[in-house]
C-alpha atoms as a PDB file:
ATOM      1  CA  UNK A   1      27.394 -12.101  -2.775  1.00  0.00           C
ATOM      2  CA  UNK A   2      25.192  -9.155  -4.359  1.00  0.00           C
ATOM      3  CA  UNK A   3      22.373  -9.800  -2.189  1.00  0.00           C
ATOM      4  CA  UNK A   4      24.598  -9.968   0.729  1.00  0.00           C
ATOM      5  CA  UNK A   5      26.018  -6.684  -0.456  1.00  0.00           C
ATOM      6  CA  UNK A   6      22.998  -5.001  -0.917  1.00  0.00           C
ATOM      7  CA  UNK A   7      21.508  -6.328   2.443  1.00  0.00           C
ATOM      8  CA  UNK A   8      24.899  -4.363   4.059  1.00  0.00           C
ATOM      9  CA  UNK A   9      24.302  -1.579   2.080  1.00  0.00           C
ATOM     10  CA  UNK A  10      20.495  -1.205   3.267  1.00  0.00           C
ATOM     11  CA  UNK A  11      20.964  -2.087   6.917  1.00  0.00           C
ATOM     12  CA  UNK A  12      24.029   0.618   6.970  1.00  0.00           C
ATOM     13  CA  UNK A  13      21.885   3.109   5.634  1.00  0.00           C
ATOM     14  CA  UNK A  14      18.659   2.568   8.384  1.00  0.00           C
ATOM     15  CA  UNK A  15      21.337   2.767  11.108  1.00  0.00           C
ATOM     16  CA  UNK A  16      23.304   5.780   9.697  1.00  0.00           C
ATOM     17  CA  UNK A  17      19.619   7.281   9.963  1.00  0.00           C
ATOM     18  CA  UNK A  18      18.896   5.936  13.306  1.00  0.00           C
ATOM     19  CA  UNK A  19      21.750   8.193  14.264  1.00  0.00           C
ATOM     20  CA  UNK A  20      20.217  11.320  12.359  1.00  0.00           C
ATOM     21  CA  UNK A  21      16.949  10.459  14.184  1.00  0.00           C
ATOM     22  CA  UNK A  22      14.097  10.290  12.008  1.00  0.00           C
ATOM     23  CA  UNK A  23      13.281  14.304  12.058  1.00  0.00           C
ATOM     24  CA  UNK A  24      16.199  14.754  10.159  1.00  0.00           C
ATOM     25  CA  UNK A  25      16.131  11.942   8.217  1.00  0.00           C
ATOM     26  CA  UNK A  26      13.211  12.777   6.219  1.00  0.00           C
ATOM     27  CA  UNK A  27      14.675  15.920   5.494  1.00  0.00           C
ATOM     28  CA  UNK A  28      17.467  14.145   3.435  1.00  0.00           C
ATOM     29  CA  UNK A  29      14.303  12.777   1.167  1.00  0.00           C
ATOM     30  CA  UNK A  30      14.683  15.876  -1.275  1.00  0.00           C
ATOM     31  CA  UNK A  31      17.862  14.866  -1.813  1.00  0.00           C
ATOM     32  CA  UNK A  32      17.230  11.057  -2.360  1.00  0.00           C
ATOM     33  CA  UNK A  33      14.497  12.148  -4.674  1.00  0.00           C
ATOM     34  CA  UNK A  34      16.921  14.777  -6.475  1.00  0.00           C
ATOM     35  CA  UNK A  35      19.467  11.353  -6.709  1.00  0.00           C
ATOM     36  CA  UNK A  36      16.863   9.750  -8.404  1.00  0.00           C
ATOM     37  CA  UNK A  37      14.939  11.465 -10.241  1.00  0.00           C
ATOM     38  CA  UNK A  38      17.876  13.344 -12.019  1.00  0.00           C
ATOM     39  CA  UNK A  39      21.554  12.312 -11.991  1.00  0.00           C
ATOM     40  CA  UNK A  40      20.346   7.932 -11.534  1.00  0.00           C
ATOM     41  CA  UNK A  41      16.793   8.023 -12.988  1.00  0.00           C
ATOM     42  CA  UNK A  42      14.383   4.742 -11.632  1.00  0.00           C
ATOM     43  CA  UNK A  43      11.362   4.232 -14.155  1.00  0.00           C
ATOM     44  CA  UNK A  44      11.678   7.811 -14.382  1.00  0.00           C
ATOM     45  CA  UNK A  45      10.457   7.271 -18.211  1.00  0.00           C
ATOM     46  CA  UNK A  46       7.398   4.604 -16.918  1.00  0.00           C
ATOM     47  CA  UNK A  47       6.148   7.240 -14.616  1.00  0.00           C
ATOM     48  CA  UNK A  48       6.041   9.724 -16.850  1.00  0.00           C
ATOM     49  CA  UNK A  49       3.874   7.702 -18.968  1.00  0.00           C
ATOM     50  CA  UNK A  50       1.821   6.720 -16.150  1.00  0.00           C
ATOM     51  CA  UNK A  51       1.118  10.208 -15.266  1.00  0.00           C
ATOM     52  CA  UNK A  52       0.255  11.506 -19.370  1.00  0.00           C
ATOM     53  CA  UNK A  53      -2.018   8.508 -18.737  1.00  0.00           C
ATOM     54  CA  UNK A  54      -3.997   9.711 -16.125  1.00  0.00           C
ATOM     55  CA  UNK A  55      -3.405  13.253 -16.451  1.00  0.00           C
ATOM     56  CA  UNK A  56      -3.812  13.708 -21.052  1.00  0.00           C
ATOM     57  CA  UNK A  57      -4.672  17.261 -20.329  1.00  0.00           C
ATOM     58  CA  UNK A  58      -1.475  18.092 -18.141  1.00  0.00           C
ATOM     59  CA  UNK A  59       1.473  19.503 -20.627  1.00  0.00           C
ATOM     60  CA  UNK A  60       4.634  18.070 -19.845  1.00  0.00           C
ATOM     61  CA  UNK A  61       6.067  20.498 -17.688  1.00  0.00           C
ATOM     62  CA  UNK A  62       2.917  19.818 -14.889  1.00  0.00           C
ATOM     63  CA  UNK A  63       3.369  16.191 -15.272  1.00  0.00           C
ATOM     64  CA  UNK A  64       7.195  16.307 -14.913  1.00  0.00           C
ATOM     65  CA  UNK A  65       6.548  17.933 -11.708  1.00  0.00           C
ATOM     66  CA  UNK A  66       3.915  16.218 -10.291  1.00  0.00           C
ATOM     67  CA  UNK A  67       6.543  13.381 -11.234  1.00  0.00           C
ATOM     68  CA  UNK A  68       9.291  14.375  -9.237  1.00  0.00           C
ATOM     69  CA  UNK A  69       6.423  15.127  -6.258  1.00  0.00           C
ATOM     70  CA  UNK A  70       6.051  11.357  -6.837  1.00  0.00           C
ATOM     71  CA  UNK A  71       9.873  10.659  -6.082  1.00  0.00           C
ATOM     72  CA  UNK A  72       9.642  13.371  -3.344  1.00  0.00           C
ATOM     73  CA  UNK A  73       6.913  11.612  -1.425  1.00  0.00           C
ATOM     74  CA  UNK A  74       8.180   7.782  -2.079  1.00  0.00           C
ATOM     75  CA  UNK A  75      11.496   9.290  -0.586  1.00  0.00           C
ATOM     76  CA  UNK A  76       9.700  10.198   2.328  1.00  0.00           C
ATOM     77  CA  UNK A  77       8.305   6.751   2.434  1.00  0.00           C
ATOM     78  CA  UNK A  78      11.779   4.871   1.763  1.00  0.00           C
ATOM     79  CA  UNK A  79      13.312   6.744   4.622  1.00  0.00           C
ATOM     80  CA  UNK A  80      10.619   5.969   7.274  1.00  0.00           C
ATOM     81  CA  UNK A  81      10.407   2.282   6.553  1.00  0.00           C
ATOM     82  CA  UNK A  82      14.404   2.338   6.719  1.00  0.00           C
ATOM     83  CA  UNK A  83      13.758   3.942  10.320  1.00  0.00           C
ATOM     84  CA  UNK A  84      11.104   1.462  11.404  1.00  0.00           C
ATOM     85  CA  UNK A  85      12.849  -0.586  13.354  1.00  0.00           C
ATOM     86  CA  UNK A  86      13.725   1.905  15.789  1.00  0.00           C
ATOM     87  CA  UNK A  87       9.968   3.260  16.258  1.00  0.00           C
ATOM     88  CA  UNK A  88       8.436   2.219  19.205  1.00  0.00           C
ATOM     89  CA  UNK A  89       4.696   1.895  19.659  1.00  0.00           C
ATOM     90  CA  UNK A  90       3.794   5.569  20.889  1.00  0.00           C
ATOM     91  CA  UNK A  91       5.654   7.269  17.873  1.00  0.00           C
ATOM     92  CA  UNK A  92       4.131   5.167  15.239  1.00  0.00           C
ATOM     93  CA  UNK A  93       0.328   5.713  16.481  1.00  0.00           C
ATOM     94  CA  UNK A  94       1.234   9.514  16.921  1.00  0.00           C
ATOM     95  CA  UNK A  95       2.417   9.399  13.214  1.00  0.00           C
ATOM     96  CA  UNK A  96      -0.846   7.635  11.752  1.00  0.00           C
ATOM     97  CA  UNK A  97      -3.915   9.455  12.963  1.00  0.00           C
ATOM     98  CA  UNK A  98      -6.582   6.281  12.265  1.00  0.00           C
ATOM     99  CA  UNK A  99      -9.747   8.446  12.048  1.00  0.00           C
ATOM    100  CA  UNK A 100     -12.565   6.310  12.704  1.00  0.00           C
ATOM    101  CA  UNK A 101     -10.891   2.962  13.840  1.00  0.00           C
ATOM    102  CA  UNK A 102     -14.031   2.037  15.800  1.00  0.00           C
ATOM    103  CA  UNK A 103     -15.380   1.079  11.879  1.00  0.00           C
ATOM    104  CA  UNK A 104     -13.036  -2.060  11.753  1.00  0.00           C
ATOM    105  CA  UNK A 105     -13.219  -3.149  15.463  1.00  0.00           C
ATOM    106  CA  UNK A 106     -17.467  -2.928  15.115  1.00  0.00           C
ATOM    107  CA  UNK A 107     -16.935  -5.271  11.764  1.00  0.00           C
ATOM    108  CA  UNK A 108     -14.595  -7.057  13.307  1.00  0.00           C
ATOM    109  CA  UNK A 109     -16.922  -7.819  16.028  1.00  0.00           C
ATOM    110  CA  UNK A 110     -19.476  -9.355  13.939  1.00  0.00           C
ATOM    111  CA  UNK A 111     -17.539 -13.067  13.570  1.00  0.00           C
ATOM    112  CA  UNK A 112     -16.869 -13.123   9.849  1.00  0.00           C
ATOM    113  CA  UNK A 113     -13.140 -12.004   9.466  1.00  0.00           C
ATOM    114  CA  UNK A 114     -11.981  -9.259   8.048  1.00  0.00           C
ATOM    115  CA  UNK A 115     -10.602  -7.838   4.879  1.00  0.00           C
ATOM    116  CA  UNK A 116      -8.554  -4.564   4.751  1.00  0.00           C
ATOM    117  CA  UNK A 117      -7.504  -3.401   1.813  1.00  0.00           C
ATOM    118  CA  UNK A 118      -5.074  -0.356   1.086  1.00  0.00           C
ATOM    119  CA  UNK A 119      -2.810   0.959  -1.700  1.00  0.00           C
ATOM    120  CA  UNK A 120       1.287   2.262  -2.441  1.00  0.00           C
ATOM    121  CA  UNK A 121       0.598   5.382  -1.195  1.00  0.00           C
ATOM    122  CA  UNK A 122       1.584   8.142   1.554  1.00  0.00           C
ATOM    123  CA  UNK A 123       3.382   5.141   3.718  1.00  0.00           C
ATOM    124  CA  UNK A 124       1.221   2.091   3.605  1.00  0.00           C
ATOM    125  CA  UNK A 125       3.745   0.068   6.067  1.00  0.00           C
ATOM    126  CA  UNK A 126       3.003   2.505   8.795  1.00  0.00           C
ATOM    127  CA  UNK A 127      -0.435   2.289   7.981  1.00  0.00           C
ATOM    128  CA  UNK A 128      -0.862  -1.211   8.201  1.00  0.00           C
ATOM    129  CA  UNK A 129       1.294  -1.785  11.478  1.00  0.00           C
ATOM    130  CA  UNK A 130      -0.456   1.669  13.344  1.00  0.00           C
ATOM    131  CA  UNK A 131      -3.957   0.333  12.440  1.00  0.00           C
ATOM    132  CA  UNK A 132      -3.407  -2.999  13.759  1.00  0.00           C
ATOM    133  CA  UNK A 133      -1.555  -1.189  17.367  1.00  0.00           C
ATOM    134  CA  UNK A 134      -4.679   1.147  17.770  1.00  0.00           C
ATOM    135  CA  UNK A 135      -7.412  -1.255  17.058  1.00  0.00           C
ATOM    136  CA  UNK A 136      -5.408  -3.997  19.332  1.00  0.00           C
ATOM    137  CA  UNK A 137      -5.985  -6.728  16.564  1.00  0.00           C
ATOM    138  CA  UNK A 138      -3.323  -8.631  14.964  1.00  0.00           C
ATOM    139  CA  UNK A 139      -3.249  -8.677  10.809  1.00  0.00           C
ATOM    140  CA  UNK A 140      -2.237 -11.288   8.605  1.00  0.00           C
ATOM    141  CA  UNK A 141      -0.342  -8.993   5.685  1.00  0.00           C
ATOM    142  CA  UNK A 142      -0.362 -10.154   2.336  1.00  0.00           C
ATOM    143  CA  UNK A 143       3.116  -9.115   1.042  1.00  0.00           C
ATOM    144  CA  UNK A 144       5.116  -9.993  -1.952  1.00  0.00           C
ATOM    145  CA  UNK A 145       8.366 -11.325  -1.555  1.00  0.00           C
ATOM    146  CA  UNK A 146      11.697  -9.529  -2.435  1.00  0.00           C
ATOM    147  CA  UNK A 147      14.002 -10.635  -5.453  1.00  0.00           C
ATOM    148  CA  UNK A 148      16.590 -10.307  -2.415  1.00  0.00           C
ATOM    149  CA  UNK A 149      16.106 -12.887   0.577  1.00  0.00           C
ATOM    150  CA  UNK A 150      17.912 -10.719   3.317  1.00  0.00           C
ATOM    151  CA  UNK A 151      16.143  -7.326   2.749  1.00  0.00           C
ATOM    152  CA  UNK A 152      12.834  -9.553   2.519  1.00  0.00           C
ATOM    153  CA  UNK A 153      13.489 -10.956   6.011  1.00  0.00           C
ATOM    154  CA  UNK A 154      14.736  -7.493   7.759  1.00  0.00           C
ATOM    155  CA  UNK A 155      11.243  -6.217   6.027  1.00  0.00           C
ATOM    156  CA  UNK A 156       9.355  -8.358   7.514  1.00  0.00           C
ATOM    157  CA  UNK A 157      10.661  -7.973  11.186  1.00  0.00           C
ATOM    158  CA  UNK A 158       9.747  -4.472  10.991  1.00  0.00           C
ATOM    159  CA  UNK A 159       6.784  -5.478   9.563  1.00  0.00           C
ATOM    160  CA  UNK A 160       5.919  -8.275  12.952  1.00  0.00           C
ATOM    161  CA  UNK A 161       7.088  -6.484  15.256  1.00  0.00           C
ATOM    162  CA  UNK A 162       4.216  -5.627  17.064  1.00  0.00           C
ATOM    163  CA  UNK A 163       2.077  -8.610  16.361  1.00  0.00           C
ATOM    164  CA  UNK A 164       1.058  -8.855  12.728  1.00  0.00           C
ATOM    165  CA  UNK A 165       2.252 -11.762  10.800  1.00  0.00           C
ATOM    166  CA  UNK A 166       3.284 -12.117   6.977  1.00  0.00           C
ATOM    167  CA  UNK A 167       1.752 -13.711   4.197  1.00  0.00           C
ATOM    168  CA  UNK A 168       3.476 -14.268   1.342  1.00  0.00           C
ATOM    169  CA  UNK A 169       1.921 -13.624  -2.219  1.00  0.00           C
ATOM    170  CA  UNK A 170       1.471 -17.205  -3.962  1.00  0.00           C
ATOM    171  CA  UNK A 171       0.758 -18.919  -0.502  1.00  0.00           C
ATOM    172  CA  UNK A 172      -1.800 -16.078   0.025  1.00  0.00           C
ATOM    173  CA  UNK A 173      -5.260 -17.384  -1.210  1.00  0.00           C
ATOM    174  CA  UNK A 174      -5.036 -20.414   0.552  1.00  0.00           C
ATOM    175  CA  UNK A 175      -3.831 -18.956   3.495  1.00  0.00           C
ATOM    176  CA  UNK A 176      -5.930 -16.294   3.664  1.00  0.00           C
ATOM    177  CA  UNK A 177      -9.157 -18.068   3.164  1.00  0.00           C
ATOM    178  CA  UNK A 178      -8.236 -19.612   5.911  1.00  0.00           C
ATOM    179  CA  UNK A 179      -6.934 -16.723   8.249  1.00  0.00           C
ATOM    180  CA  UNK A 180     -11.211 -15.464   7.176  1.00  0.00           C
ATOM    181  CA  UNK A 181     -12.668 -18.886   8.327  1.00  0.00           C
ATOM    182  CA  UNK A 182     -11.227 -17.911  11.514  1.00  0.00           C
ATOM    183  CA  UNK A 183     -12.947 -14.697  12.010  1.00  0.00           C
ATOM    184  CA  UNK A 184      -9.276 -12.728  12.032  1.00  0.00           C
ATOM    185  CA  UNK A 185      -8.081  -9.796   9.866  1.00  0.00           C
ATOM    186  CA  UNK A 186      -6.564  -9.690   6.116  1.00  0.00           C
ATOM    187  CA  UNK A 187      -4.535  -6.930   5.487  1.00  0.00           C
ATOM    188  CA  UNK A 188      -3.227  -6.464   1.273  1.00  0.00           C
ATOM    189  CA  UNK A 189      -2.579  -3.507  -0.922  1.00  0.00           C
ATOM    190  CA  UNK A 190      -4.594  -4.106  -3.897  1.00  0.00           C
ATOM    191  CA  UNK A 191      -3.466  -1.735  -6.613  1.00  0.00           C
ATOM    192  CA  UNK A 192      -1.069  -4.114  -8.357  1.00  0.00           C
ATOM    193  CA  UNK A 193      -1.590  -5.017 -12.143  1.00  0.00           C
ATOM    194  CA  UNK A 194      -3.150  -8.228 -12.360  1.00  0.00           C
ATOM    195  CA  UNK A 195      -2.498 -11.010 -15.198  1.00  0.00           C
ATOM    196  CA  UNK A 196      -2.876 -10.428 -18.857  1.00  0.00           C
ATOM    197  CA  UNK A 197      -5.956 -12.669 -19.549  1.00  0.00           C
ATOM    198  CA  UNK A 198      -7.722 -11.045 -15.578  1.00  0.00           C
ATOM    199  CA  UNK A 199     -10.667  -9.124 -15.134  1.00  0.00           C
ATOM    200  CA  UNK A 200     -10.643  -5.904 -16.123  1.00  0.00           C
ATOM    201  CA  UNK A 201     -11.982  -2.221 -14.545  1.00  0.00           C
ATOM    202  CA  UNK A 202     -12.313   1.058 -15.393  1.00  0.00           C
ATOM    203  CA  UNK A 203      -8.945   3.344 -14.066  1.00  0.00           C
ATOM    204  CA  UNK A 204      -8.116   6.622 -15.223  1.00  0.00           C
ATOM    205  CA  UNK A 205     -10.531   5.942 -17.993  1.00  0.00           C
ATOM    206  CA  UNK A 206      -8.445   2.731 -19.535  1.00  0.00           C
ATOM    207  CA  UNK A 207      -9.511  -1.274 -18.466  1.00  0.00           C
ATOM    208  CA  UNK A 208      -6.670  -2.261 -16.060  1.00  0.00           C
ATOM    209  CA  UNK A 209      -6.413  -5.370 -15.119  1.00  0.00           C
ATOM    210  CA  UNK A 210      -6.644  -6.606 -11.871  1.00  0.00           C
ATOM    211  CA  UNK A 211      -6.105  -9.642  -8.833  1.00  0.00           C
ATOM    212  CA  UNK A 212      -9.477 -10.881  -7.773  1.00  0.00           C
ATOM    213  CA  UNK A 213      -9.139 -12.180  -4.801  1.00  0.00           C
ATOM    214  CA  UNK A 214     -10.531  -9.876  -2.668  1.00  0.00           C
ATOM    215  CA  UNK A 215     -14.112  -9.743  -3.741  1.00  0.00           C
ATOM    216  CA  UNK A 216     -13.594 -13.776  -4.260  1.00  0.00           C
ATOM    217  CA  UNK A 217     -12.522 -14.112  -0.701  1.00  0.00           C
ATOM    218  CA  UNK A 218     -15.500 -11.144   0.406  1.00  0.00           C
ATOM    219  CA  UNK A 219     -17.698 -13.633  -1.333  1.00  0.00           C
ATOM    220  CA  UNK A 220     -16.504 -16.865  -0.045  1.00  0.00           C
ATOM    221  CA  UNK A 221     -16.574 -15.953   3.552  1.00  0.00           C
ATOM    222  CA  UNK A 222     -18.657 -13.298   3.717  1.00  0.00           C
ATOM    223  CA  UNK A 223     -16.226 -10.968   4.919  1.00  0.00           C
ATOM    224  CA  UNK A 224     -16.315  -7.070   4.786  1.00  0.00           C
ATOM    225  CA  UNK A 225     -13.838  -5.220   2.628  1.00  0.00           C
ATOM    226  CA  UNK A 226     -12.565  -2.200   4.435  1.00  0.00           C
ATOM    227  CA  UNK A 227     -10.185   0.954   2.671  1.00  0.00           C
ATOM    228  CA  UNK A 228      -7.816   2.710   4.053  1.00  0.00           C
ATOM    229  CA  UNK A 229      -5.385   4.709   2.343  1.00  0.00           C
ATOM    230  CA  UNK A 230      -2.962   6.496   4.586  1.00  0.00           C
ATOM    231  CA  UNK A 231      -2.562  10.082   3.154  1.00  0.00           C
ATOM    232  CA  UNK A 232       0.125  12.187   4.245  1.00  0.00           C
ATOM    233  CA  UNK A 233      -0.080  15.831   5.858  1.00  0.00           C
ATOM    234  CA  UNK A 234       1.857  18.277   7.160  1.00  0.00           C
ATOM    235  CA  UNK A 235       4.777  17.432   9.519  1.00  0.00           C
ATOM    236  CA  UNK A 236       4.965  14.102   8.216  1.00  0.00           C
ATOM    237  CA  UNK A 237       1.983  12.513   9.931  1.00  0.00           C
ATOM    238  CA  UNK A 238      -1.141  10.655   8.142  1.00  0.00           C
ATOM    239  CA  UNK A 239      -4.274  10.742   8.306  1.00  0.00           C
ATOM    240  CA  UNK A 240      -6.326   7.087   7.777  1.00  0.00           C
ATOM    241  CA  UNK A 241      -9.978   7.135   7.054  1.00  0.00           C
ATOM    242  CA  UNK A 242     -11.510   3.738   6.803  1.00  0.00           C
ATOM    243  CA  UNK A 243     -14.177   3.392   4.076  1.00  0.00           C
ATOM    244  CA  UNK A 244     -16.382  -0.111   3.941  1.00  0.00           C
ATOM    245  CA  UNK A 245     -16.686  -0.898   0.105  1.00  0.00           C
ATOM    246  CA  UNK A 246     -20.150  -1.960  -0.398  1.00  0.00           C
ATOM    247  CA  UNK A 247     -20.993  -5.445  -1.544  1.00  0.00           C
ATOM    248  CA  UNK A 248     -24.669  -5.046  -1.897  1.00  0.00           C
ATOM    249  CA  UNK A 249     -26.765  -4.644  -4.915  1.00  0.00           C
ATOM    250  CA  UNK A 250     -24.521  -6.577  -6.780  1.00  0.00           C
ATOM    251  CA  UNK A 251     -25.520  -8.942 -10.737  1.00  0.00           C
ATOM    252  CA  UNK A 252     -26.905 -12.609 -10.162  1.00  0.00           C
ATOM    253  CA  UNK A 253     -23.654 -14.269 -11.978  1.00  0.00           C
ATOM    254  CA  UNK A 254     -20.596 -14.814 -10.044  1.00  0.00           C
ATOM    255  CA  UNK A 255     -18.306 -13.624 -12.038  1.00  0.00           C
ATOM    256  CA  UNK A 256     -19.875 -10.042 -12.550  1.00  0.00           C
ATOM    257  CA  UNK A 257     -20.171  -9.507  -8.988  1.00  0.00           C
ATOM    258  CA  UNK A 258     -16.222  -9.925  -8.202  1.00  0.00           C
ATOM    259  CA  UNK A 259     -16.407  -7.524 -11.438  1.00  0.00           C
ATOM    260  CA  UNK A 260     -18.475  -5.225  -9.486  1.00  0.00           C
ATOM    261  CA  UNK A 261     -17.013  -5.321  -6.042  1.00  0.00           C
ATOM    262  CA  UNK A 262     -13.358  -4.644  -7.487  1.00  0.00           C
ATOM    263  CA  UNK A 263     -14.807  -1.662  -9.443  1.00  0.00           C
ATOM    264  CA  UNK A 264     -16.041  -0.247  -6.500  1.00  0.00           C
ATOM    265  CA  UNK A 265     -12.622  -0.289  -4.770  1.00  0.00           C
ATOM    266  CA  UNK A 266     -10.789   0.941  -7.752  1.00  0.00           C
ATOM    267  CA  UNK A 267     -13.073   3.578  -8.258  1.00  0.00           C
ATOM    268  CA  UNK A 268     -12.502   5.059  -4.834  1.00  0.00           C
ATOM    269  CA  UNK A 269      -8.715   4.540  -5.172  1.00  0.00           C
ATOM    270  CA  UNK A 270      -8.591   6.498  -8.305  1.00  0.00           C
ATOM    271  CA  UNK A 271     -11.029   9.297  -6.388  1.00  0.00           C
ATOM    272  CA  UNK A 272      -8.473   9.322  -3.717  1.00  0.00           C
ATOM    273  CA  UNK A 273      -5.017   9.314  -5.717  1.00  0.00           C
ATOM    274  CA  UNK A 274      -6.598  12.293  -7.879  1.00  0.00           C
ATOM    275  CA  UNK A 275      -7.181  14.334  -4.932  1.00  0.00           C
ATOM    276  CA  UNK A 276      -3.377  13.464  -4.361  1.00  0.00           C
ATOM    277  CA  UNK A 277      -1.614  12.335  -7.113  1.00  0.00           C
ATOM    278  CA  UNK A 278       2.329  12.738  -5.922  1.00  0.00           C
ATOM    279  CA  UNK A 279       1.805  10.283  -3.295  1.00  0.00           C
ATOM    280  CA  UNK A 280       0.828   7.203  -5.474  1.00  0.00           C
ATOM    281  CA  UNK A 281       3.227   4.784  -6.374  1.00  0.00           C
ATOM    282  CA  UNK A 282       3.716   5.368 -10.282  1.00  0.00           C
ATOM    283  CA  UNK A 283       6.601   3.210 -11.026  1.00  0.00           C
ATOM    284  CA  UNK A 284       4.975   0.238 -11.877  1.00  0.00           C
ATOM    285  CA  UNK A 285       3.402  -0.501 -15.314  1.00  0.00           C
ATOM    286  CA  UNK A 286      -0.189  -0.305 -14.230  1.00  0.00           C
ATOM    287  CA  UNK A 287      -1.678   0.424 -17.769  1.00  0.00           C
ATOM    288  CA  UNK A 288       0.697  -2.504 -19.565  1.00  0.00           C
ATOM    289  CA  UNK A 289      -2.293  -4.525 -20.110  1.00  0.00           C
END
């Protein structure tokens, strides 16, 4: 019955701003964020943490508002996914400006698959789903499942709707090896905090720990890793730059190479969430261990 009742609640909502057209919807973000952030605080107190962190030489005033510039922008975020299935094709690619999308269709090209990797920030749905209409190739998305089965599945409809198919996390590595073997494209975000006893890398200046599966898959198949982190501008549009992560020059022993190759992507993720940190996803205990 919750679920159910939550699943009502949601799909009422991305209606009720179907018929405020999404213009105006984003507008009432400030207010969401407002909701939020100050009269029903979410992990206000973990990103808050997050951000002293990242940011030790911010005083608390600067990191309480970059803070609520982090519920702001996830706001934003919340309220376009809500709206996506009501955006049609043109919209969406006029949303996400993919700058150099000839960089995955030339890799693409070369017959060893494909893995794109991308983070919780600006809107990575529209990211994902825009990148795969303008470079007319279908993705396999590596997503995790939601603690509620009915949001999960309207998710994911929005997610397929033009082509791109869903991959559940826990399925994934064995699924995506596979989607590789066949020369297609991998699509993931990859900023999650892996198991206790993982790998760690450098973040922020503190060992995070981390999912290797990318640079185990890059490895496996031979597959290039690709970035792209949608970043938000004005009038609500984004603006995607694709960035290859190098896998050459890399240790002899195994295991230090998939050390090295998720460095490298964690490294530019942290260059790219400095430049702007409000539109990272903070909420999640990234530092826990």
């Amino acid at each position: 019955m919750k679920n159910r009742l939550e699943y009502i609640a949601f799909v009422s909502f991305s209606y009720l701003l179907r018929i405020l057209g999404l213009e105006v919807s984003r507008r009432v973000a400030p207010l969401l964020a407002f909701i939020f952030f100050y009269l029903i605080p979410i992990r206000k107190k973990v990103v808050l943490e997050n951000l002293q962190i990242a940011f030790p030489k911010n005083d608390k005033a600067a990191n309480k508002k970059l803070a609520f510039g982090t519920y702001s922008s996830f706001a934003i975020t919340l309220v376009e996914i809500l709206y996506l299935p009501f955006l049609d094709k043109n919209k969406l690619i006029e949303t996400v400006n993919c700058i150099n999308p000839a960089l995955i269709i030339e890799r693409f090209n070369e017959g060893k698959g494909l893995i794109l990797l991308s983070s919780h920030f600006g809107n990575w749905e529209y990211g994902a789903i825009s990148t795969s209409v303008q470079t007319h190739l279908p993705f396999s998305v590596v997503v995790k499942p939601l603690r509620n089965p009915l949001v999960y599945e309207w998710m994911n409809k929005g997610r397929t709707k033009f082509g791109n198919e869903v991959v559940p996390l826990g399925i994934s590595i064995r699924k995506t090896y596979q989607t590789l073997k066949e020369k297609k494209v991998v699509a993931m975000v990859a900023d999650q905090r892996g198991p206790k006893e993982g790998v760690k890398v450098d973040f922020f200046g503190r060992k995070v720990s981390i999912y290797t599966g990318p640079a185990a898959l890059a490895l496996k198949t031979g597959a290039p890793i690709i970035c792209g982190i949608p970043i938000r501008t004005e009038n609500y549009k984004y603006k995607l730059l694709f960035v290859e992560i190098p896998v050459d020059n890399l240790p002899d022993n195994e295991e230090d190479k998939i050390l090295e190759i998720s460095q490298r992507y964690t490294s530019y993720l942290e260059q790219v969430i400095r430049e702007h940190p409000e539109q990272w996803l903070w909420m999640h205990k990234r530092w826990k261990y």
